[in-house]
PDB file of N, CA and C in Angstrom:
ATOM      1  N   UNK A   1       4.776 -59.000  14.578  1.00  0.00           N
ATOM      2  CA  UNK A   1       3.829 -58.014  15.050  1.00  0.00           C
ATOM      3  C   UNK A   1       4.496 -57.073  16.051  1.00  0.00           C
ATOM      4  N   UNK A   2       4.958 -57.443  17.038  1.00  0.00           N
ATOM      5  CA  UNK A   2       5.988 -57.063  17.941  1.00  0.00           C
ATOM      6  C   UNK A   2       7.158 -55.740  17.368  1.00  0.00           C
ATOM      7  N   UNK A   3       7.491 -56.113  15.914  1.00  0.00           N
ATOM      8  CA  UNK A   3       8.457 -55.546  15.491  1.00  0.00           C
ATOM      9  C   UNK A   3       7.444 -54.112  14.929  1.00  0.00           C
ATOM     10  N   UNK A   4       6.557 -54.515  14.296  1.00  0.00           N
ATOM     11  CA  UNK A   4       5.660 -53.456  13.537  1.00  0.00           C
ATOM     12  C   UNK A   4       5.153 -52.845  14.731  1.00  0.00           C
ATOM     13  N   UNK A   5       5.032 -53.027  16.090  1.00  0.00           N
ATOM     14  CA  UNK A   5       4.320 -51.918  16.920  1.00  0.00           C
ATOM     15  C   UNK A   5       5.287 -51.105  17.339  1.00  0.00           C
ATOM     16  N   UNK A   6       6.278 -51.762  17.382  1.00  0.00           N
ATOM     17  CA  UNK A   6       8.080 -50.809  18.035  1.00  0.00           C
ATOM     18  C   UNK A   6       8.223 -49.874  17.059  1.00  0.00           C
ATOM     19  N   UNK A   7       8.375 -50.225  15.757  1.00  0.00           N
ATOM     20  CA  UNK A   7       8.367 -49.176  14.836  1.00  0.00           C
ATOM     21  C   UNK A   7       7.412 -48.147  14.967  1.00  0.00           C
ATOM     22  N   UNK A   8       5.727 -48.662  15.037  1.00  0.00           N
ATOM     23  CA  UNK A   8       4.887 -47.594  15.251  1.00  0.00           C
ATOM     24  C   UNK A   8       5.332 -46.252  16.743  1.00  0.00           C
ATOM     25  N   UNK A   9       5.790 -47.192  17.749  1.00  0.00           N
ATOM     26  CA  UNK A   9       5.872 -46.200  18.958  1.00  0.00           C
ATOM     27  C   UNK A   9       7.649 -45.430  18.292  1.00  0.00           C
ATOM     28  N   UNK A  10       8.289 -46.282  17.922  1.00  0.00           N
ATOM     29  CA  UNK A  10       9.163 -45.327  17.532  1.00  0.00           C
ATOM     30  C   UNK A  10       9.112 -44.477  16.509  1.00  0.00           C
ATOM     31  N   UNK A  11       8.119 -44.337  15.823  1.00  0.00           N
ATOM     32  CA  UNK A  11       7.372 -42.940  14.415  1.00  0.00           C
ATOM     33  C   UNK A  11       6.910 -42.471  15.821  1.00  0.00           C
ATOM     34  N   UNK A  12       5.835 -42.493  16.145  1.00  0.00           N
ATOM     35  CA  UNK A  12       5.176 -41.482  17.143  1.00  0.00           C
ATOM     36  C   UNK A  12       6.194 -40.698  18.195  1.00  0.00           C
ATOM     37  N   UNK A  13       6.818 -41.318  18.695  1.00  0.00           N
ATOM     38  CA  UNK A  13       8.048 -40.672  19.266  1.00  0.00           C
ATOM     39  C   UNK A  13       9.093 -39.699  18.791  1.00  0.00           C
ATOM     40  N   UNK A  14       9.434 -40.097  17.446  1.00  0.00           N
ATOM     41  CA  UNK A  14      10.710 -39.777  16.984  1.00  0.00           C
ATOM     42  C   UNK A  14      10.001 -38.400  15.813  1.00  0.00           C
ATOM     43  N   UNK A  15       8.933 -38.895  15.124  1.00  0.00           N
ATOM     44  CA  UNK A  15       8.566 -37.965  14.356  1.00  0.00           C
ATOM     45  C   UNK A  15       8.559 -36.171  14.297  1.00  0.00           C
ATOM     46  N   UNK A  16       7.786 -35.844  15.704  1.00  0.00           N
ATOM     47  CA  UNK A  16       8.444 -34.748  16.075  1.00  0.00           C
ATOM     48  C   UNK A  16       9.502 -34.389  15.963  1.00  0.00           C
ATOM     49  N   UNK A  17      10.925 -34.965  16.493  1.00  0.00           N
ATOM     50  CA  UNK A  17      12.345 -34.775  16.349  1.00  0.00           C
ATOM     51  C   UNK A  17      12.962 -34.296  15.250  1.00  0.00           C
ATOM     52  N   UNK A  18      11.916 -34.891  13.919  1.00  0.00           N
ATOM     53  CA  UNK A  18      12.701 -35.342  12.702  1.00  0.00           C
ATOM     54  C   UNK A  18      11.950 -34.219  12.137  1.00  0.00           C
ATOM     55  N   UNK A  19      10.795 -33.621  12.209  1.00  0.00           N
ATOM     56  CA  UNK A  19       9.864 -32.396  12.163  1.00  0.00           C
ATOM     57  C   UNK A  19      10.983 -30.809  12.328  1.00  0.00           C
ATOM     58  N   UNK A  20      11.484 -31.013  13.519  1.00  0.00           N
ATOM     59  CA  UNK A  20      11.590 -29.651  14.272  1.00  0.00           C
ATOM     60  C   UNK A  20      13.162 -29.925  13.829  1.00  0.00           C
ATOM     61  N   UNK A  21      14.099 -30.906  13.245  1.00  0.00           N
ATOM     62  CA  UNK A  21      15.354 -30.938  13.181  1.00  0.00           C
ATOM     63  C   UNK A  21      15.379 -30.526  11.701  1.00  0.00           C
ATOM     64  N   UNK A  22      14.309 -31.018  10.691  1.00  0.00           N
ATOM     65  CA  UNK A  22      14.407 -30.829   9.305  1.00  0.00           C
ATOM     66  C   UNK A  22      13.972 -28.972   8.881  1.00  0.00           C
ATOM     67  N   UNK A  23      12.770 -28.652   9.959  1.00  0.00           N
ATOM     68  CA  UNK A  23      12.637 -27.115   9.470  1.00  0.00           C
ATOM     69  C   UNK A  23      13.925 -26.376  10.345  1.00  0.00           C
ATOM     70  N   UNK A  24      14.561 -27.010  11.181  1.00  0.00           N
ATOM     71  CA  UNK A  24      15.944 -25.857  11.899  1.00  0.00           C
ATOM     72  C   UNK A  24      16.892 -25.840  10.610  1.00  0.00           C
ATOM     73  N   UNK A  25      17.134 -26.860  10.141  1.00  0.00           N
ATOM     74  CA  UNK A  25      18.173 -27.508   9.530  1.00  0.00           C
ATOM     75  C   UNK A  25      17.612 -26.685   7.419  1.00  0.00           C
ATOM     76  N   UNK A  26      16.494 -26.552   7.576  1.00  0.00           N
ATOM     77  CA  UNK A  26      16.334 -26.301   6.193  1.00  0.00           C
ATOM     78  C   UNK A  26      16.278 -24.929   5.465  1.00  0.00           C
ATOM     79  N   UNK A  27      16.755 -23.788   6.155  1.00  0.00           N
ATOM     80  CA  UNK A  27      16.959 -22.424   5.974  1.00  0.00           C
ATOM     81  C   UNK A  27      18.245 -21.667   6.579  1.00  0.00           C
ATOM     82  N   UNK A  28      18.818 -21.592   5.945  1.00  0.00           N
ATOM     83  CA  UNK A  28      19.912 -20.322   6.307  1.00  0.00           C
ATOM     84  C   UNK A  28      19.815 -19.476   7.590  1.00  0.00           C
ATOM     85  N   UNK A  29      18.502 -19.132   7.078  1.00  0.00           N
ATOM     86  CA  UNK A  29      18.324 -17.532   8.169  1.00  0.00           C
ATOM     87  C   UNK A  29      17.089 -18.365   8.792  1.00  0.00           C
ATOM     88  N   UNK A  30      17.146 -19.098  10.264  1.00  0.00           N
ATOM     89  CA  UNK A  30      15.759 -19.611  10.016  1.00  0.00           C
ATOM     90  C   UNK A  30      15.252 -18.916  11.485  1.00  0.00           C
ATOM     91  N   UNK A  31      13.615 -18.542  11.199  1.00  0.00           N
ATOM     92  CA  UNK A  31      12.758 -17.521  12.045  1.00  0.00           C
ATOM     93  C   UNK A  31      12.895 -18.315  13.736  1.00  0.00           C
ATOM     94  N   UNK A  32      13.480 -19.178  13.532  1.00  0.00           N
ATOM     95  CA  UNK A  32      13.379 -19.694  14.889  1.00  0.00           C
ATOM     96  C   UNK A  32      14.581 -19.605  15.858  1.00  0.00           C
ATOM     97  N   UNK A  33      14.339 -19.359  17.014  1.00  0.00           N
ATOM     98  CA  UNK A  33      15.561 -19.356  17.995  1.00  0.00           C
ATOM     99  C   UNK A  33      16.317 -20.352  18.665  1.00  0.00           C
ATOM    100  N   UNK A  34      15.401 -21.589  18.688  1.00  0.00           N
ATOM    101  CA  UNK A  34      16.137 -22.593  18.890  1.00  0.00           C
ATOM    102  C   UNK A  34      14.965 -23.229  18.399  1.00  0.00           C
ATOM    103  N   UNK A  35      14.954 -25.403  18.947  1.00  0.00           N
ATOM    104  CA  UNK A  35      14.242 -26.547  19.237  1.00  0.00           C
ATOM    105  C   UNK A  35      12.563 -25.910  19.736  1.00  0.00           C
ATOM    106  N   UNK A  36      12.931 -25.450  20.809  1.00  0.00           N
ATOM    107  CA  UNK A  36      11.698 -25.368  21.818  1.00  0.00           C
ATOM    108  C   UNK A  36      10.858 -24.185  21.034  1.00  0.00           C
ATOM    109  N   UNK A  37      11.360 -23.308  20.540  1.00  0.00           N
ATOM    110  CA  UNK A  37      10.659 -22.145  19.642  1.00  0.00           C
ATOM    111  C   UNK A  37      10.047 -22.270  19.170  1.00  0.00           C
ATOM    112  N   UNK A  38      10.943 -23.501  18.005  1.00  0.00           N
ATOM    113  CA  UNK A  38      10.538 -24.335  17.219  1.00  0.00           C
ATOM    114  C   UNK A  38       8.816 -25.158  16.599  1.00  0.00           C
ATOM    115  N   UNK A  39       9.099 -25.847  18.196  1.00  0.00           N
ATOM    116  CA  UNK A  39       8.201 -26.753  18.808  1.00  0.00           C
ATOM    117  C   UNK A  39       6.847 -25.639  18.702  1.00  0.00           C
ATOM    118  N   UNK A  40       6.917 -24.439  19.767  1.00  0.00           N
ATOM    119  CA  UNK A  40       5.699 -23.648  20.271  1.00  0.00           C
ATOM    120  C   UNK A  40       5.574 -23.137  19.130  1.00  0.00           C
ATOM    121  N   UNK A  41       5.974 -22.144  17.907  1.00  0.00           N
ATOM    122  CA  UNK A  41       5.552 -21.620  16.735  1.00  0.00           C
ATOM    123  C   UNK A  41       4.946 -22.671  15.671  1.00  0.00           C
ATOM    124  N   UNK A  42       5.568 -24.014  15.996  1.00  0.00           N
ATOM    125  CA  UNK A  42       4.592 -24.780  14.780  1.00  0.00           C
ATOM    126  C   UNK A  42       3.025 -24.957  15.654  1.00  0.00           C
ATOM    127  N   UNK A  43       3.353 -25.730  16.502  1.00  0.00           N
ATOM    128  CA  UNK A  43       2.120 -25.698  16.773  1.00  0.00           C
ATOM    129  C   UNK A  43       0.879 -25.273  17.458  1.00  0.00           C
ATOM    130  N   UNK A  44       1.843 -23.523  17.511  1.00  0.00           N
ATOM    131  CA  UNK A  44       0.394 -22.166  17.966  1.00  0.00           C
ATOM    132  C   UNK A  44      -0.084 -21.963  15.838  1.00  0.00           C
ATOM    133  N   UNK A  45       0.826 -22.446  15.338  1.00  0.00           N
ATOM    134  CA  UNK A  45       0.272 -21.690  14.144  1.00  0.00           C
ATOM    135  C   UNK A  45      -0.283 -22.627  12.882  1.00  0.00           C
ATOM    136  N   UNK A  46       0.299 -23.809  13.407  1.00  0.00           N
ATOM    137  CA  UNK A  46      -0.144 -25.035  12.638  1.00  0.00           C
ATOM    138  C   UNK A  46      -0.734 -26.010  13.106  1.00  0.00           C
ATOM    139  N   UNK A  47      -1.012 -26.260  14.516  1.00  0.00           N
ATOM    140  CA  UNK A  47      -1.375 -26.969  15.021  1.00  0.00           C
ATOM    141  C   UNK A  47      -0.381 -28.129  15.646  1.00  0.00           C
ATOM    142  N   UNK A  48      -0.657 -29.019  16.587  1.00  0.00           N
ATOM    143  CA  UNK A  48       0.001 -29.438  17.172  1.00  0.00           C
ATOM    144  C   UNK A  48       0.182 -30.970  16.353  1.00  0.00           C
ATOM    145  N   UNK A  49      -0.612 -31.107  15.340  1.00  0.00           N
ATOM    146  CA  UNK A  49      -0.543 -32.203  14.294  1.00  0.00           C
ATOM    147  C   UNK A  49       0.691 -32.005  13.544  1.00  0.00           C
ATOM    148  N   UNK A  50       1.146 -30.604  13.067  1.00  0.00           N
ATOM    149  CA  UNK A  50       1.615 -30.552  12.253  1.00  0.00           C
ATOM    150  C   UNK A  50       3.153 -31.118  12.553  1.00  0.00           C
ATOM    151  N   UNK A  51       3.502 -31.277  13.679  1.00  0.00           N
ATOM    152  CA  UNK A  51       4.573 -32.464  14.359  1.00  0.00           C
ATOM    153  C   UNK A  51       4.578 -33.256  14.125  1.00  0.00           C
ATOM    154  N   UNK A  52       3.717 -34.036  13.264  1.00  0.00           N
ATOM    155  CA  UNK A  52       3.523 -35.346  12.848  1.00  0.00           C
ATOM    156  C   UNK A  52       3.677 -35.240  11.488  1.00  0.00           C
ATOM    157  N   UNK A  53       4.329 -34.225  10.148  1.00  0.00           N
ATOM    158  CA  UNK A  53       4.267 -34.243   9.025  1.00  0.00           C
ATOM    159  C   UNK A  53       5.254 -35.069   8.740  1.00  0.00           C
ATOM    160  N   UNK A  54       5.360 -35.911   7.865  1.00  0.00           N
ATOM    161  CA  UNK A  54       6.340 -36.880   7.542  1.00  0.00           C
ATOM    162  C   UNK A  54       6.542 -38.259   8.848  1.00  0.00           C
ATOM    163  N   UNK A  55       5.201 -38.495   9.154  1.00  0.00           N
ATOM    164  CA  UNK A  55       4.902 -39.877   9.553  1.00  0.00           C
ATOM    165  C   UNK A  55       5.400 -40.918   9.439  1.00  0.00           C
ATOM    166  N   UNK A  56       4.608 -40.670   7.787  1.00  0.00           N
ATOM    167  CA  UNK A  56       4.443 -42.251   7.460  1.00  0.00           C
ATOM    168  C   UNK A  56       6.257 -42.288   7.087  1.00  0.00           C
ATOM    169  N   UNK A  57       7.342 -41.441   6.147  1.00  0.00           N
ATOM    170  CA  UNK A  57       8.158 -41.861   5.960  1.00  0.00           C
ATOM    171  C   UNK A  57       9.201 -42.436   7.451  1.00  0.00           C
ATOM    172  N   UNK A  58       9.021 -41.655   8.144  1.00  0.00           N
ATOM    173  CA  UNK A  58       9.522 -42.216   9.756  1.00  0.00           C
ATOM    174  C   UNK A  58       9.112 -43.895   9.984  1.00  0.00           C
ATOM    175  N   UNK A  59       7.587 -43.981   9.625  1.00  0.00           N
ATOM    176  CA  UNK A  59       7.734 -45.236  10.048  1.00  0.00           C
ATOM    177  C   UNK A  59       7.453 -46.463   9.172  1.00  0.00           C
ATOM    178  N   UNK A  60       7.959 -45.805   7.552  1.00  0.00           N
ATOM    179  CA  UNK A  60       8.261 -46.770   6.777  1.00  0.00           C
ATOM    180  C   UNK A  60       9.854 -47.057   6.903  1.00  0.00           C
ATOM    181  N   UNK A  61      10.545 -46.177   7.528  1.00  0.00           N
ATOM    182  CA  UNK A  61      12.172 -46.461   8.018  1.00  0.00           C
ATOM    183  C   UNK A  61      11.949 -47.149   8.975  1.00  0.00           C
ATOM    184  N   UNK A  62      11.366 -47.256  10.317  1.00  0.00           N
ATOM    185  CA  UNK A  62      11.736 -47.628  11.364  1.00  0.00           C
ATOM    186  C   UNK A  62      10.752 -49.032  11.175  1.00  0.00           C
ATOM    187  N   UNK A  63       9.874 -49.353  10.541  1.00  0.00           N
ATOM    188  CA  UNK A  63       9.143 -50.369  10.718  1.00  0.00           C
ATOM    189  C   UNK A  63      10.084 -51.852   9.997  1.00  0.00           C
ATOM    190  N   UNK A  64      10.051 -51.606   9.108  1.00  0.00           N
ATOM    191  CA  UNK A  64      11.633 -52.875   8.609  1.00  0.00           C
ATOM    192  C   UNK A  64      12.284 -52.870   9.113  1.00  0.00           C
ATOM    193  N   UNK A  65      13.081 -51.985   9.829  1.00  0.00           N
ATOM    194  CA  UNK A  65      14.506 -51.883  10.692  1.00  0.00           C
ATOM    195  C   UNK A  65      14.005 -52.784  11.804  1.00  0.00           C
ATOM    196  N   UNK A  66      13.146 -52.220  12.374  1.00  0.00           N
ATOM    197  CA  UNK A  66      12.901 -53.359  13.464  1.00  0.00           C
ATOM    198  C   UNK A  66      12.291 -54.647  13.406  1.00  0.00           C
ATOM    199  N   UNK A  67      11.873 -54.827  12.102  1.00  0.00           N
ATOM    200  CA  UNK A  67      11.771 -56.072  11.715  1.00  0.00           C
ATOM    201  C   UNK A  67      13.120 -56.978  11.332  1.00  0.00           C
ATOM    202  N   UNK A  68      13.521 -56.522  11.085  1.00  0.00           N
ATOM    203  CA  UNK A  68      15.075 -57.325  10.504  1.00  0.00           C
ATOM    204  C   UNK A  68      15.858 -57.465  12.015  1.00  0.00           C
ATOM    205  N   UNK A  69      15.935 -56.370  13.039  1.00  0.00           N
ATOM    206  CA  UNK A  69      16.609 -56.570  14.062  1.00  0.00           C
ATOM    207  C   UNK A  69      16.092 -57.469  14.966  1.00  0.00           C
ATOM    208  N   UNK A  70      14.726 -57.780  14.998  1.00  0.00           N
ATOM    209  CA  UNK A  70      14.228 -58.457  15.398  1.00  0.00           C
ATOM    210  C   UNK A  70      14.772 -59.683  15.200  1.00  0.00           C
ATOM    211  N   UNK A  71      14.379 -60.377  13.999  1.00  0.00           N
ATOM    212  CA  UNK A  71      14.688 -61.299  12.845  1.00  0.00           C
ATOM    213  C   UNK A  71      16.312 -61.760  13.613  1.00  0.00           C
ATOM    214  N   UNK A  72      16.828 -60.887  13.134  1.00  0.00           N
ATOM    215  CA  UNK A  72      18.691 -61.255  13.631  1.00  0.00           C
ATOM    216  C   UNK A  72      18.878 -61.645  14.850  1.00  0.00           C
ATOM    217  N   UNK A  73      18.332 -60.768  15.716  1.00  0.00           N
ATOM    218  CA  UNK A  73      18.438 -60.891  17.151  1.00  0.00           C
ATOM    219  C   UNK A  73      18.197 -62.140  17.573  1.00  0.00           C
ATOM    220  N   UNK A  74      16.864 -63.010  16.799  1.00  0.00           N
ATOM    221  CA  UNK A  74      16.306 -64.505  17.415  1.00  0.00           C
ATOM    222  C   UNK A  74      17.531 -65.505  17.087  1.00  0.00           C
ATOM    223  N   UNK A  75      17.736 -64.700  15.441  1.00  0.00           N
ATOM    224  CA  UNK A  75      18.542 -65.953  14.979  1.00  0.00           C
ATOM    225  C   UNK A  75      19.952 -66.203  15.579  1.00  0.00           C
ATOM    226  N   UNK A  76      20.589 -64.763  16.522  1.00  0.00           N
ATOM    227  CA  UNK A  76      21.882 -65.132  16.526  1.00  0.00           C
ATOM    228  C   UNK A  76      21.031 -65.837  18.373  1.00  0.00           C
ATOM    229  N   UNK A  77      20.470 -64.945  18.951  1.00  0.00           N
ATOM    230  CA  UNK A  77      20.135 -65.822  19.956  1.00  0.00           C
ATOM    231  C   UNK A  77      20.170 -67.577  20.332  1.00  0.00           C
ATOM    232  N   UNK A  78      19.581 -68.174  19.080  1.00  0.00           N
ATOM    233  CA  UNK A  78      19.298 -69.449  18.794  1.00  0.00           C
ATOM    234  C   UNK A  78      20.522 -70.470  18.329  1.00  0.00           C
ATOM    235  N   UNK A  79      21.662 -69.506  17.669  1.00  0.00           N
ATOM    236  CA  UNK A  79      23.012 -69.525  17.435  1.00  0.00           C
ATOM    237  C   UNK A  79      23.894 -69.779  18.854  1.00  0.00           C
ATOM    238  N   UNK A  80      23.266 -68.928  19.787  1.00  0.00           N
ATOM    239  CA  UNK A  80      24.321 -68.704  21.106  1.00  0.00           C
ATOM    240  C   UNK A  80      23.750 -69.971  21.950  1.00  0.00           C
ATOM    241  N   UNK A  81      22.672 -70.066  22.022  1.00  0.00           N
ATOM    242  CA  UNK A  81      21.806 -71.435  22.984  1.00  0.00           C
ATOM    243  C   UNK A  81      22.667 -72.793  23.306  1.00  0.00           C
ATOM    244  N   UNK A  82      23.246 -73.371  23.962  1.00  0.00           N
ATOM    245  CA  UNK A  82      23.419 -74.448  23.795  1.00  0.00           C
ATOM    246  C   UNK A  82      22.699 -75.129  23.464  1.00  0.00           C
ATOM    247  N   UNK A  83      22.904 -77.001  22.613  1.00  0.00           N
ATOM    248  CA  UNK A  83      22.213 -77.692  22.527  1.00  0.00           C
ATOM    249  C   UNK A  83      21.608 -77.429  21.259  1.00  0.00           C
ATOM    250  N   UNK A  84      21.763 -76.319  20.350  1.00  0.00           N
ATOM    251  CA  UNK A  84      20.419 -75.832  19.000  1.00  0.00           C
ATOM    252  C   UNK A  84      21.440 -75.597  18.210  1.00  0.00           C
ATOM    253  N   UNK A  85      20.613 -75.919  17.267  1.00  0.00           N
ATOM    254  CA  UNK A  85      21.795 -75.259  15.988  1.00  0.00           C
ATOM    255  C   UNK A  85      21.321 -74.518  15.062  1.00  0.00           C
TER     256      UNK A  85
END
């Protein structure tokens, strides 16, 4: 559970990033001047939701990832412990 809420705060976090890096990154000539431009033209004209397009794929990446790191992390933990095997 632990792992699935880290993932959730890391989509909510990161999503924006991955928003404003994919429309800089996806035109040649692109209408924007930088990040922060970026940021204020999507969402005076799209709304401030529209930072959140591509959600769910953000946190169908990050939600396994942190499940598995999780996962590893106990097991090598339990590995390092004295006394356990």
């Amino acid at each position: 559970v632990a792992a699935l809420c880290g993932g959730l705060a890391t989509a909510l976090v990161g999503a924006p990033f991955d928003t404003v890096k994919t429309r800089l990154m996806s035109r040649r000539e692109t209408p924007f001047s930088g990040p922060l431009h970026c940021v204020a033209a999507t969402a005076r004209t799209e709304g401030v939701l529209a930072l959140y397009k591509g959600f769910l794929p953000v946190y169908g990446r990050q939600a396994p990832f942190n499940l598995l790191n999780f996962l590893i992390m106990e097991h090598l933990l339990d590995l390092a412990r004295p006394g356990t095997t």
